[in-house]
PDB file of N, CA and C in Angstrom:
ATOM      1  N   UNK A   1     105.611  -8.157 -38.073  1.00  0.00           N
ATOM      2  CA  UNK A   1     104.981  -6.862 -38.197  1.00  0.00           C
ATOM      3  C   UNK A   1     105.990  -5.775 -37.846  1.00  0.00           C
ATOM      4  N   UNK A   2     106.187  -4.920 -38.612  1.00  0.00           N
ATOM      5  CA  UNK A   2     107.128  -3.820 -38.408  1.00  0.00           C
ATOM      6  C   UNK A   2     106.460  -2.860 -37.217  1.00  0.00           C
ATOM      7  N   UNK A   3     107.489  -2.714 -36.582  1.00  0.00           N
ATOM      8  CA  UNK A   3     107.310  -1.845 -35.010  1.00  0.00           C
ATOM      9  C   UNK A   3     108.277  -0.875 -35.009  1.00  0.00           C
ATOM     10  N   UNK A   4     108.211   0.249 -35.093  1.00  0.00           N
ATOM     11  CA  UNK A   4     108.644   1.553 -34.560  1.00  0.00           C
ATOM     12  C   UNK A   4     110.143   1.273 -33.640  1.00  0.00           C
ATOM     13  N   UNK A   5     111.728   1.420 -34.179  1.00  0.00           N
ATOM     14  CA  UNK A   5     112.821   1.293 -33.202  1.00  0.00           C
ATOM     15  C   UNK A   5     112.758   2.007 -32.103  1.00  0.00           C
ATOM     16  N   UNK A   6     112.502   3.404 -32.567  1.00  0.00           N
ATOM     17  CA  UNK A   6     112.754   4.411 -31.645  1.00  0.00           C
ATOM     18  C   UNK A   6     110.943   5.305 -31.862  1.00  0.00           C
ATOM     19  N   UNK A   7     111.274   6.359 -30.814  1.00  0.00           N
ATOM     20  CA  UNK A   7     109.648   7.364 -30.967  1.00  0.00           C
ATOM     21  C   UNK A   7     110.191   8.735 -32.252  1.00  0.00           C
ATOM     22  N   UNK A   8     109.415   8.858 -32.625  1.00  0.00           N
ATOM     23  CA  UNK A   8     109.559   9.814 -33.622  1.00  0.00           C
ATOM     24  C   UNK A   8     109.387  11.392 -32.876  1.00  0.00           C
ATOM     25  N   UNK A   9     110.263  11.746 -33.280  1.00  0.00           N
ATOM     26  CA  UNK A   9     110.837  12.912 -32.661  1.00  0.00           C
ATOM     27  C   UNK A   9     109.701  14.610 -33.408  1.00  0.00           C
ATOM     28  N   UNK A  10     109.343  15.507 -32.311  1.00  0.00           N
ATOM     29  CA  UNK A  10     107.956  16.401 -32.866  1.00  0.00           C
ATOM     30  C   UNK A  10     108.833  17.333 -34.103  1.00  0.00           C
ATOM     31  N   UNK A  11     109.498  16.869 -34.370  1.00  0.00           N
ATOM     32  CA  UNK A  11     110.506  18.062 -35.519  1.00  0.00           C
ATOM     33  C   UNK A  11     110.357  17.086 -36.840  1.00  0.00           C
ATOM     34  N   UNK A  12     110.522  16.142 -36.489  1.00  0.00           N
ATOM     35  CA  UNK A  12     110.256  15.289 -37.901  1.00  0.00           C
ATOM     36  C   UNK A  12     109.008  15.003 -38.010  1.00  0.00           C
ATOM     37  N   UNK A  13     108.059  14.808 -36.940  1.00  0.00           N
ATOM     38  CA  UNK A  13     106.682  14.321 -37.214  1.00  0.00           C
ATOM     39  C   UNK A  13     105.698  15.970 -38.240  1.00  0.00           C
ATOM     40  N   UNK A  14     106.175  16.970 -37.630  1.00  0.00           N
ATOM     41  CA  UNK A  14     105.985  18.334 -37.810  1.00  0.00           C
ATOM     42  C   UNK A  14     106.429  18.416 -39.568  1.00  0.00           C
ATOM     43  N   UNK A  15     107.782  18.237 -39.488  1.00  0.00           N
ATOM     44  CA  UNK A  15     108.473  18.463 -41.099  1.00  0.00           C
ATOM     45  C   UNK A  15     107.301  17.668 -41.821  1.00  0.00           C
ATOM     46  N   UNK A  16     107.296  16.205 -41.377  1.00  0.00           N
ATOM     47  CA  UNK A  16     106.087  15.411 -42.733  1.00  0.00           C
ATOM     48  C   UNK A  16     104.803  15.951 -42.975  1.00  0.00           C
ATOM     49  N   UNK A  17     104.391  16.456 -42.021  1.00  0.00           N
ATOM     50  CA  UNK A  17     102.799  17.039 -41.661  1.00  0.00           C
ATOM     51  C   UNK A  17     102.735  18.322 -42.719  1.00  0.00           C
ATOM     52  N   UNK A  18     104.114  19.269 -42.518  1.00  0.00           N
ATOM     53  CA  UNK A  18     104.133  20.247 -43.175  1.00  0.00           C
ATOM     54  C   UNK A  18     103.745  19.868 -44.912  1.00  0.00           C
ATOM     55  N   UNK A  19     104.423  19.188 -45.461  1.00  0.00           N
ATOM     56  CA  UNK A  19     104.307  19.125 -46.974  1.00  0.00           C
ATOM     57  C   UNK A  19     102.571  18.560 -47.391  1.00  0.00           C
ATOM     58  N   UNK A  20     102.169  18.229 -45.913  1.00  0.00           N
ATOM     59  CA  UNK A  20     100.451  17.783 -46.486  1.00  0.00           C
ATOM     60  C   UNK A  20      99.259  19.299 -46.177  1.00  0.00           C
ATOM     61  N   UNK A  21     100.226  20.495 -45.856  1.00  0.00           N
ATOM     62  CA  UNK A  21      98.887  21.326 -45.776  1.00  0.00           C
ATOM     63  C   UNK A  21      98.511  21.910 -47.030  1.00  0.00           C
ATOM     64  N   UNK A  22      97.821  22.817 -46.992  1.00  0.00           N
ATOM     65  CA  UNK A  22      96.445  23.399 -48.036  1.00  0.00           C
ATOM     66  C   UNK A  22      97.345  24.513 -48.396  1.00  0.00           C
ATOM     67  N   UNK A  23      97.658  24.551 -49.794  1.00  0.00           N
ATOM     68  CA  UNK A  23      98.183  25.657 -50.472  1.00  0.00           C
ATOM     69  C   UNK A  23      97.042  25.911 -51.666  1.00  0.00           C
ATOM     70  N   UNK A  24      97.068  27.292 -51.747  1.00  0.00           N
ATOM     71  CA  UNK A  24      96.064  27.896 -52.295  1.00  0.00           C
ATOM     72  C   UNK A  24      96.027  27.490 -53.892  1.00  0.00           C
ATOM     73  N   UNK A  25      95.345  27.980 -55.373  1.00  0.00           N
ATOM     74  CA  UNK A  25      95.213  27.271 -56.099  1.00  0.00           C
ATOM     75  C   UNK A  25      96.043  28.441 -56.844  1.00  0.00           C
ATOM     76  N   UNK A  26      97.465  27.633 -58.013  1.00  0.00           N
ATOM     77  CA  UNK A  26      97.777  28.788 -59.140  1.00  0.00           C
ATOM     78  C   UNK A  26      97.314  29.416 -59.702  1.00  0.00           C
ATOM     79  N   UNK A  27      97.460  30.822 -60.063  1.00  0.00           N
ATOM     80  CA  UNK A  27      96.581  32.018 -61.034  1.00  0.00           C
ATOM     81  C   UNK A  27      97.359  32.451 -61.989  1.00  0.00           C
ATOM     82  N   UNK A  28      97.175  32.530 -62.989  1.00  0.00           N
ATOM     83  CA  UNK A  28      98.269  33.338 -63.618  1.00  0.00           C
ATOM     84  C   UNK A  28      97.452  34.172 -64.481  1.00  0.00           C
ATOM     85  N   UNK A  29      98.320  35.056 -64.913  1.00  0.00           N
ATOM     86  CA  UNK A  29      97.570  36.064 -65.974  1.00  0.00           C
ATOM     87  C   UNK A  29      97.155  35.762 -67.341  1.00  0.00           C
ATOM     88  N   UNK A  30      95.721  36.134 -67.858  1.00  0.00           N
ATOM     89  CA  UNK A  30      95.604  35.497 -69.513  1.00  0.00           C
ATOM     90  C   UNK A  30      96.538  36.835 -70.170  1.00  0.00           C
ATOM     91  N   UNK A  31      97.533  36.115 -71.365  1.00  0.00           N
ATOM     92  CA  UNK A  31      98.344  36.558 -72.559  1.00  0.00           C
ATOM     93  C   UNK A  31      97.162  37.457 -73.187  1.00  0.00           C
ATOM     94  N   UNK A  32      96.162  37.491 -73.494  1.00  0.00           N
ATOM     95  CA  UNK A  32      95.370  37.997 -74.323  1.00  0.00           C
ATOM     96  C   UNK A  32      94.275  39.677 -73.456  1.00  0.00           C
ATOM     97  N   UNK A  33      93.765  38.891 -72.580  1.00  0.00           N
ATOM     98  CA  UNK A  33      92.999  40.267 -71.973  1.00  0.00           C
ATOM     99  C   UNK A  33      93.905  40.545 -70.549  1.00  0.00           C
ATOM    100  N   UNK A  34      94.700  40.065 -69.766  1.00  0.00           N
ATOM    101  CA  UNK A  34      95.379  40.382 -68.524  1.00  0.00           C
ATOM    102  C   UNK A  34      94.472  40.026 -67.562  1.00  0.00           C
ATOM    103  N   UNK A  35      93.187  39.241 -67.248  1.00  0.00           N
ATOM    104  CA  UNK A  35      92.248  38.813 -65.967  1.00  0.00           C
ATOM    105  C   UNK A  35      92.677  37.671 -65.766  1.00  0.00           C
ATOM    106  N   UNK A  36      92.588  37.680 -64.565  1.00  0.00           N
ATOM    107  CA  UNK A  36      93.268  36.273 -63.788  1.00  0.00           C
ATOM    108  C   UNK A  36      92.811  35.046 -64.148  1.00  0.00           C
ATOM    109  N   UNK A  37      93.367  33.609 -64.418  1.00  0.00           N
ATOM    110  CA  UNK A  37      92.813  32.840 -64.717  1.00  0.00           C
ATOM    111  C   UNK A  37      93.916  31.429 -63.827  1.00  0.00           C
ATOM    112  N   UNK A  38      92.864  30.435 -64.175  1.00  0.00           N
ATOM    113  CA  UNK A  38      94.004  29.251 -62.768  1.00  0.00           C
ATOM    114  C   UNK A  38      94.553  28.750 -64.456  1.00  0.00           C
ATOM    115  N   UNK A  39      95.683  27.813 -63.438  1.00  0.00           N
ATOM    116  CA  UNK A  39      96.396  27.132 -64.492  1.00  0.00           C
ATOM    117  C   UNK A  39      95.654  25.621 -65.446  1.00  0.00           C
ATOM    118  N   UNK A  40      95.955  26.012 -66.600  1.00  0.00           N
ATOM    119  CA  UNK A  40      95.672  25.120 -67.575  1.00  0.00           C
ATOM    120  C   UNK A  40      94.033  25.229 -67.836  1.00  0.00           C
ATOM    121  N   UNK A  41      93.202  26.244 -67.546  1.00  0.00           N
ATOM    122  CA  UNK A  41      92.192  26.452 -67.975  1.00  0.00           C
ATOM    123  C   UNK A  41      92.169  27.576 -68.867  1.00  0.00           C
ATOM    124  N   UNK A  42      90.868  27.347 -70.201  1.00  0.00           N
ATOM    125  CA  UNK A  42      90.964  28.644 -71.084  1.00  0.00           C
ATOM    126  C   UNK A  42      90.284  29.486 -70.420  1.00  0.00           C
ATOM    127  N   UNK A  43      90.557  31.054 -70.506  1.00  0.00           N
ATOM    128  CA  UNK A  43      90.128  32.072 -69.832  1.00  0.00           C
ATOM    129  C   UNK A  43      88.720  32.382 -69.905  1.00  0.00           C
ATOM    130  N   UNK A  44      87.807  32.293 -68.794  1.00  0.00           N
ATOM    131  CA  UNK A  44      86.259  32.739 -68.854  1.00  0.00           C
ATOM    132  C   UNK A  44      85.825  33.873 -69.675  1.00  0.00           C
ATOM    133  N   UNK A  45      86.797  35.300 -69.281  1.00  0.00           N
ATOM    134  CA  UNK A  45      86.284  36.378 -69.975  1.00  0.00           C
ATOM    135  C   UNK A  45      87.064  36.890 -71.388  1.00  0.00           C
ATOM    136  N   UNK A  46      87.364  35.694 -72.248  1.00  0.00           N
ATOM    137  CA  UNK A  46      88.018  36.057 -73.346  1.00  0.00           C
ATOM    138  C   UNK A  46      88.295  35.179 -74.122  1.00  0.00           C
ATOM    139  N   UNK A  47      88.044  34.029 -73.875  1.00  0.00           N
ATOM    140  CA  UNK A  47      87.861  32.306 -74.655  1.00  0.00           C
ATOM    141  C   UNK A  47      89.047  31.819 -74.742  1.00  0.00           C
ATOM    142  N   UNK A  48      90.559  32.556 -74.694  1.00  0.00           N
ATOM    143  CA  UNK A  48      91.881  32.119 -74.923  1.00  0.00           C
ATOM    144  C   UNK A  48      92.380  31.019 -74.205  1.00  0.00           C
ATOM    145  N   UNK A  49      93.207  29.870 -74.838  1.00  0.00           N
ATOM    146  CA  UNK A  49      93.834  29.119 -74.121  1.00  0.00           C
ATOM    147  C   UNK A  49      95.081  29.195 -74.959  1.00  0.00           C
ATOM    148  N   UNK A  50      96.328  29.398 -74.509  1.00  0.00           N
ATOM    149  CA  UNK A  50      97.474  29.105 -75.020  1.00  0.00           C
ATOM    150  C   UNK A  50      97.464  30.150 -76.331  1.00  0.00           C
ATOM    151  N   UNK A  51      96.871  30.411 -76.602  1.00  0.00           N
ATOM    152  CA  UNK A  51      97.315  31.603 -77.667  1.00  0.00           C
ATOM    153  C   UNK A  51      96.354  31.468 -78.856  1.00  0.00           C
ATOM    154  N   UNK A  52      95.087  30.473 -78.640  1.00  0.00           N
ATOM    155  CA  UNK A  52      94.458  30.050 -79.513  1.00  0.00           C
ATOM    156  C   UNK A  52      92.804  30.418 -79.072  1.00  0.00           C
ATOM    157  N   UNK A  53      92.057  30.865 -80.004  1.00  0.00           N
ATOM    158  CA  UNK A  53      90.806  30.950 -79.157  1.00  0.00           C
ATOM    159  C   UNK A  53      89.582  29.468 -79.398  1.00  0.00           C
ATOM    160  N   UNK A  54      89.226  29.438 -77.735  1.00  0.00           N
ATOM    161  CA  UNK A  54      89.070  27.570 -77.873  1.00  0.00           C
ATOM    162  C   UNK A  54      87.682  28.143 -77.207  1.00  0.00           C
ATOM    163  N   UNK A  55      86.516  28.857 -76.914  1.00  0.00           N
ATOM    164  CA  UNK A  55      85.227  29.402 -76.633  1.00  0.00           C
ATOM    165  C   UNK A  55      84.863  30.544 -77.097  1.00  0.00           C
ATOM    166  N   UNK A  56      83.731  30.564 -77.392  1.00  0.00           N
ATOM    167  CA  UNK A  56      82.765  31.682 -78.026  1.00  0.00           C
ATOM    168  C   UNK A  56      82.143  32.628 -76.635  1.00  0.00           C
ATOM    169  N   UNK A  57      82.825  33.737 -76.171  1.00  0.00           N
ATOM    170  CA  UNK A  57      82.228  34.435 -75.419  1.00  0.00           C
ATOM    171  C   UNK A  57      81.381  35.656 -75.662  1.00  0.00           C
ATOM    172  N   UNK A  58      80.002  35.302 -75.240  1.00  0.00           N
ATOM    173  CA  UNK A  58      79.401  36.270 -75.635  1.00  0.00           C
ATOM    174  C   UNK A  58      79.040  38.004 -74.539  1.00  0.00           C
ATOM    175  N   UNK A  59      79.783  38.749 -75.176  1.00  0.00           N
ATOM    176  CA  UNK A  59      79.646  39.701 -73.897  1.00  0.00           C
ATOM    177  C   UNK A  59      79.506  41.160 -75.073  1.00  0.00           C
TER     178      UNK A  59
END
């Protein structure tokens, strides 16, 4: 059974911990109307995805 040589030191235990916290979710702007939208979804208020219109919004 693998056992620990030495104790792990709070600078490295800290560094690994770091890359597992909560980063918020990407937004980027829709090409077509400029309202915020997350990544890789077509835009709610304007049906656009990628330059193509992929929903019927009725407004």
């Amino acid at each position: 059974m693998g056992v620990p040589k030495r104790k792990t030191s709070k600078m490295r235990l800290r560094t690994r911990k770091a890359s597992h916290r909560w980063q918020p979710p990407q937004l980027n702007k829709c090409a077509q109307c400029g309202s915020t939208v997350a990544s890789h979804t077509a835009c709610p208020s304007c049906g656009y995805y990628r330059g193509r219109q992929v929903l019927t919004v009725e407004g």
